[in-house]
N, C-alpha and C. Protein backbone atom coordinates (compact mmCIF):
# COMPACT_ATOMS: atom_id res chain seq x y z
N UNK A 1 0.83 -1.19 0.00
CA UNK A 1 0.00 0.00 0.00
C UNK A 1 0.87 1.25 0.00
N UNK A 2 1.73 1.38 0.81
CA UNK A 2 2.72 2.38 0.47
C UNK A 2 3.46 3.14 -0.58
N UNK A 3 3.71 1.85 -1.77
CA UNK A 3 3.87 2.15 -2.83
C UNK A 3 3.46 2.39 -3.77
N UNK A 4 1.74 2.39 -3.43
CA UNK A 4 0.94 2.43 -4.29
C UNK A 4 0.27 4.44 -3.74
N UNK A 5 0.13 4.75 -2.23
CA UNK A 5 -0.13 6.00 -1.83
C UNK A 5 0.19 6.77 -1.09
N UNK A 6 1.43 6.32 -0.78
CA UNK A 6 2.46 7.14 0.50
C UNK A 6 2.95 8.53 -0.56
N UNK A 7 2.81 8.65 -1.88
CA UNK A 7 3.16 9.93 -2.52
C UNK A 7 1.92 10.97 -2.04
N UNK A 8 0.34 10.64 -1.84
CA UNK A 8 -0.26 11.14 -1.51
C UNK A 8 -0.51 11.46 -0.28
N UNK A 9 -0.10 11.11 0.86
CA UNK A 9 -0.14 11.11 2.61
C UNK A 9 0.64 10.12 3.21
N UNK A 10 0.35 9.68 4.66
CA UNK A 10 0.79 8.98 4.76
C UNK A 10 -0.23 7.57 5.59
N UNK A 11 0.51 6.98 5.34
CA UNK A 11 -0.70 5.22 5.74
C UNK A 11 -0.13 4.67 7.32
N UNK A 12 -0.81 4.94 8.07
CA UNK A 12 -1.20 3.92 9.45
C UNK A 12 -1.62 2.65 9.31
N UNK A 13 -1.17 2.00 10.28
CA UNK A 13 -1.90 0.30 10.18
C UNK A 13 -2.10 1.06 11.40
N UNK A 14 -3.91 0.63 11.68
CA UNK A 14 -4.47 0.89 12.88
C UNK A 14 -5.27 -0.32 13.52
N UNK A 15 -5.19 -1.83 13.32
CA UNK A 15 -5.46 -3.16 13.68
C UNK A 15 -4.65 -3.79 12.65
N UNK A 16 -5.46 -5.32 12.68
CA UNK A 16 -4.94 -6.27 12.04
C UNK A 16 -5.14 -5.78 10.26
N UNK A 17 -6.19 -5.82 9.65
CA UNK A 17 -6.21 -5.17 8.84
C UNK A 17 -7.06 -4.14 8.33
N UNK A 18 -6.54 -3.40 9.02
CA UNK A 18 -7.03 -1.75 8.88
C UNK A 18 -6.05 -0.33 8.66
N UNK A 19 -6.53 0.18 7.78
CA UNK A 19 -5.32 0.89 8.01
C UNK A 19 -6.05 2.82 7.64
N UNK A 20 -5.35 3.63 8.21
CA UNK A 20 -5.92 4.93 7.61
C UNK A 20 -4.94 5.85 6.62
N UNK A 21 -5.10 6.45 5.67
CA UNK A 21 -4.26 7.02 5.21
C UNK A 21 -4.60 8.32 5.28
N UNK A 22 -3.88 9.41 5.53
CA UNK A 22 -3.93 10.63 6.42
C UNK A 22 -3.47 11.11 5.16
N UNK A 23 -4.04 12.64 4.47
CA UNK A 23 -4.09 13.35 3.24
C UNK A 23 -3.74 14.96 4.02
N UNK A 24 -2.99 15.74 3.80
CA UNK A 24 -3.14 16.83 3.47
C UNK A 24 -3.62 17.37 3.02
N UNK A 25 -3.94 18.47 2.55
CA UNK A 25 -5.07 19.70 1.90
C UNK A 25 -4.55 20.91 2.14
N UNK A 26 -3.63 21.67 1.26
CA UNK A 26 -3.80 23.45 1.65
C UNK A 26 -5.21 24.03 1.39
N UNK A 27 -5.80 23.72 0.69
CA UNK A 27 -6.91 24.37 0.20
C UNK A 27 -8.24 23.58 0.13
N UNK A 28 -9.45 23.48 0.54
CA UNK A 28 -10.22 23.44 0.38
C UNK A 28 -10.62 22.71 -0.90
N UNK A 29 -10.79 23.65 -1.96
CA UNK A 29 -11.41 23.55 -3.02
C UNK A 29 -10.62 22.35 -3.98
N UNK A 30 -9.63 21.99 -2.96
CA UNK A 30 -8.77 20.98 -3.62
C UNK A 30 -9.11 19.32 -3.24
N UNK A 31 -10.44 19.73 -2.17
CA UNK A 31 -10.77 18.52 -1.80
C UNK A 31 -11.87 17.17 -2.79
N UNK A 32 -12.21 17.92 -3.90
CA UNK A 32 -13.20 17.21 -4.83
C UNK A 32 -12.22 16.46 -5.68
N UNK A 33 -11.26 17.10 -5.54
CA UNK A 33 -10.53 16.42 -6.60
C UNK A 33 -9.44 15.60 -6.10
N UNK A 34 -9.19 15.61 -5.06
CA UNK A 34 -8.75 14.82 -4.07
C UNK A 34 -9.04 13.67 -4.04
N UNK A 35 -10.26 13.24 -3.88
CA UNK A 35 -11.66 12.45 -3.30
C UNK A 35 -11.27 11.42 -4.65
N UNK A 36 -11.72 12.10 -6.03
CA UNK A 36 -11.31 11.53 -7.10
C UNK A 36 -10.15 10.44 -7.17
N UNK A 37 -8.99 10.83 -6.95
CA UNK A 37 -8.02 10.68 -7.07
C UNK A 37 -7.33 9.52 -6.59
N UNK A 38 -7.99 9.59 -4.91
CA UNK A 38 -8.13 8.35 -3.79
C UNK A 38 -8.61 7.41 -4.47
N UNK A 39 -9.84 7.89 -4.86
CA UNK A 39 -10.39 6.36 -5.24
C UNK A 39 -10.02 5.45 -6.28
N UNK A 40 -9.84 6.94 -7.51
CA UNK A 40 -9.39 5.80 -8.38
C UNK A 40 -7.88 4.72 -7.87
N UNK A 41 -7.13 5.53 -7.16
CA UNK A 41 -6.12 4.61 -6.84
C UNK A 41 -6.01 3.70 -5.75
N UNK A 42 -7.18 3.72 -4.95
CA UNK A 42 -7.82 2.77 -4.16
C UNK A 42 -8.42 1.14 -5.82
N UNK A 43 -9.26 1.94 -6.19
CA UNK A 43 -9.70 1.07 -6.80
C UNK A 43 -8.89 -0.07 -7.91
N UNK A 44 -7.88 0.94 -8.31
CA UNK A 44 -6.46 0.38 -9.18
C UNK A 44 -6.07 -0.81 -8.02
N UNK A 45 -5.79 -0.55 -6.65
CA UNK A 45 -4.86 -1.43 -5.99
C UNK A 45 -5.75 -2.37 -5.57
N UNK A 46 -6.92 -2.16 -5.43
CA UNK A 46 -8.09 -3.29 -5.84
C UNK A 46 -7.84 -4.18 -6.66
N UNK A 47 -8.01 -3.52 -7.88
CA UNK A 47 -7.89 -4.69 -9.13
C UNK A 47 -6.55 -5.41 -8.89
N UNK A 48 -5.58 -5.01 -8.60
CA UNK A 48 -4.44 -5.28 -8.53
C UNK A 48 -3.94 -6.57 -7.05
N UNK A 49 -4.44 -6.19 -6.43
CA UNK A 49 -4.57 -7.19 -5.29
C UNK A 49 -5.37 -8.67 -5.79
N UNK A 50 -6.68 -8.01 -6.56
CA UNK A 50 -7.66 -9.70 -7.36
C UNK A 50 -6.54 -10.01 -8.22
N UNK A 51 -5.80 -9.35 -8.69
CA UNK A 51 -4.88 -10.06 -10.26
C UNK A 51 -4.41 -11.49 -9.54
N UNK A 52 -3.80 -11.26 -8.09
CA UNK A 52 -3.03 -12.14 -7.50
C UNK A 52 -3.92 -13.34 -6.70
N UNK A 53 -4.83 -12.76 -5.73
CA UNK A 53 -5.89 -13.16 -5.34
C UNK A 53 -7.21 -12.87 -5.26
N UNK A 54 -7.96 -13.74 -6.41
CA UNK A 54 -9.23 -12.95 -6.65
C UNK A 54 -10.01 -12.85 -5.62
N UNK A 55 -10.44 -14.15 -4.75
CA UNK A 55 -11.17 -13.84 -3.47
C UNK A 55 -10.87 -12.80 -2.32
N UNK A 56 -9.63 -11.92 -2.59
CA UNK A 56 -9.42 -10.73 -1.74
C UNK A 56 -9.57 -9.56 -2.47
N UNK A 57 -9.32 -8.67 -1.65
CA UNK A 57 -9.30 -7.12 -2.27
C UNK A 57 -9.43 -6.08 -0.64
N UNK A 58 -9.36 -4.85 -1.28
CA UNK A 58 -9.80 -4.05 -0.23
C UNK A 58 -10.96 -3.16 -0.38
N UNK A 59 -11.57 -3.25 0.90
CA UNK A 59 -13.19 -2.04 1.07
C UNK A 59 -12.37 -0.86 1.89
N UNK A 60 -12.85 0.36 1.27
CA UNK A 60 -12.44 1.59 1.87
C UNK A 60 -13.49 2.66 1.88
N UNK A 61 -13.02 3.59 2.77
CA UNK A 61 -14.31 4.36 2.89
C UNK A 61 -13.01 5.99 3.34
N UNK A 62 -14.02 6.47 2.20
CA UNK A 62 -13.01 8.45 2.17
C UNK A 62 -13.77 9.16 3.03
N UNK A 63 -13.02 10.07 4.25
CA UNK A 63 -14.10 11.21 4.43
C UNK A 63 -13.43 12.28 4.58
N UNK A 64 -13.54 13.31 4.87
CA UNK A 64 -12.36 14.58 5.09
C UNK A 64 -13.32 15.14 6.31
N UNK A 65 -12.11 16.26 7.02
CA UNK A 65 -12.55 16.73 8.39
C UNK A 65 -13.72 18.09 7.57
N UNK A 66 -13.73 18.27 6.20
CA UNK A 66 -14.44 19.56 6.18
C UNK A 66 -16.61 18.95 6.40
N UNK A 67 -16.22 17.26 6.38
CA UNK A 67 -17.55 16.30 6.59
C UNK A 67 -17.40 16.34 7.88
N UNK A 68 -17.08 16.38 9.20
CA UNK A 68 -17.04 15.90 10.38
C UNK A 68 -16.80 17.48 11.43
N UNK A 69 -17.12 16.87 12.90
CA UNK A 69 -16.74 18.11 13.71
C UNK A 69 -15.12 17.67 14.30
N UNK A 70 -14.78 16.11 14.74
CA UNK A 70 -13.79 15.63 15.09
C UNK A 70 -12.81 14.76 14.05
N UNK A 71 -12.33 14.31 14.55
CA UNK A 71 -11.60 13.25 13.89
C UNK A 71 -12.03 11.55 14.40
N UNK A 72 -13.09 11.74 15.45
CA UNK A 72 -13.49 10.40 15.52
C UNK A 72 -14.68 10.49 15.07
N UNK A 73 -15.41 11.45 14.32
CA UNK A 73 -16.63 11.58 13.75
C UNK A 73 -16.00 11.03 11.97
N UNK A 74 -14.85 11.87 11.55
CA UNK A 74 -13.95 11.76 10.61
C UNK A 74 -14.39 9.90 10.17
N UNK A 75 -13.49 9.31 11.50
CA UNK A 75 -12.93 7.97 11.32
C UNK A 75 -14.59 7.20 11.26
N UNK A 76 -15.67 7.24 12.11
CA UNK A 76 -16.30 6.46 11.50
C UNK A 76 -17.41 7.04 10.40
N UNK A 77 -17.62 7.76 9.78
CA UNK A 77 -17.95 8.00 8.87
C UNK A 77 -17.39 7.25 7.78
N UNK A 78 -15.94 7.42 7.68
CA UNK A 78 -15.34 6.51 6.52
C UNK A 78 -15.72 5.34 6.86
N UNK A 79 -15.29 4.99 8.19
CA UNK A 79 -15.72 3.12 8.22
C UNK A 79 -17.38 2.60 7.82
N UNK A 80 -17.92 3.68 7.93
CA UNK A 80 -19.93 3.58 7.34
C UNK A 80 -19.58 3.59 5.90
N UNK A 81 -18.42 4.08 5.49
CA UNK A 81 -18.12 3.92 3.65
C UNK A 81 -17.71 3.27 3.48
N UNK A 82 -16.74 2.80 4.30
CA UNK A 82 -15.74 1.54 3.82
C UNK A 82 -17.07 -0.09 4.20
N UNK A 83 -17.83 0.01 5.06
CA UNK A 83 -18.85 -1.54 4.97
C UNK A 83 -19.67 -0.89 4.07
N UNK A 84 -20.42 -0.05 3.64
CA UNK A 84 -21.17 0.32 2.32
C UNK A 84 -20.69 -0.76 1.47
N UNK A 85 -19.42 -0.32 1.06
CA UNK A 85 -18.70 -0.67 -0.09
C UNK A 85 -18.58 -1.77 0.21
N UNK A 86 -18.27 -2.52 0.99
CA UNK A 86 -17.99 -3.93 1.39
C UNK A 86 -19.45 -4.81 0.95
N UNK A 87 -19.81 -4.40 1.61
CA UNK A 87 -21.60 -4.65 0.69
C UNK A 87 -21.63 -4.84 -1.03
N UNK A 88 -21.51 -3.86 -1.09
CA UNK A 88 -21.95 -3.96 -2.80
C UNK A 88 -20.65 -4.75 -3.38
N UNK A 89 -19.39 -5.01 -2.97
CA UNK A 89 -18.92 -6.01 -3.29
C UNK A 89 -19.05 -7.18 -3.79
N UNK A 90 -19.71 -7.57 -2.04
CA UNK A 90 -20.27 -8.77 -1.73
C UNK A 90 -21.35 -9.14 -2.69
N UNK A 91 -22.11 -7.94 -2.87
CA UNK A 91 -23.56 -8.42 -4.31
C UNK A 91 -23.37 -8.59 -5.37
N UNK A 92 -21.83 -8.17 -5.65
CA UNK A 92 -20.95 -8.53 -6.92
C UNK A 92 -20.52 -9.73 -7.04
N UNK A 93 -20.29 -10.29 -5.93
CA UNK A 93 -20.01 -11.72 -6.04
C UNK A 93 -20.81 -13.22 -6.16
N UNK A 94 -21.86 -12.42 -5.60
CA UNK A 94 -23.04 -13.17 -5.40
C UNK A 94 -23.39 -13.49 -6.66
């Protein structure tokens, strides 16, 4: 994972497998395109993880502090995105 988004912030392992990756922002208005950006390269290291093992991958969930009052409002908000997504996965597989 590092080598795939440590150019963009930097990545915590925060359990077994969990991890957060922490983004900078000078500006605001730089956050839409931000958002973009994550994902697609979330979603790249997706595909890229099935190339090797299809029954894995990763569910992630984006939020920024300009969505939240804290940073533990921050953190589960994303985790309500990251099982979203884990979901519609799962209906993909089905």
């Amino acid at each position: 994972m590092t080598q795939h988004l440590a150019q963009d912030g930097t990545v915590f392992r925060t359990g077994g497998d969990e991890f957060i990756w922490l983004c900078k922002v000078k500006n605001k208005s730089h956050l839409p395109q931000l958002k973009t950006t994550l994902t697609q390269k979330l979603t790249a290291l997706h595909r890229t993880i099935q190339q090797q093992w299809p029954q894995s991958g990763i569910s992630y969930g984006i939020a920024s502090s300009d969505e939240c009052q804290s940073h533990t409002e921050c953190l589960t908000l994303a985790d309500q995105r990251m099982y979203n997504l884990k979901s519609a996965h799962k209906l993909k597989v089905c």
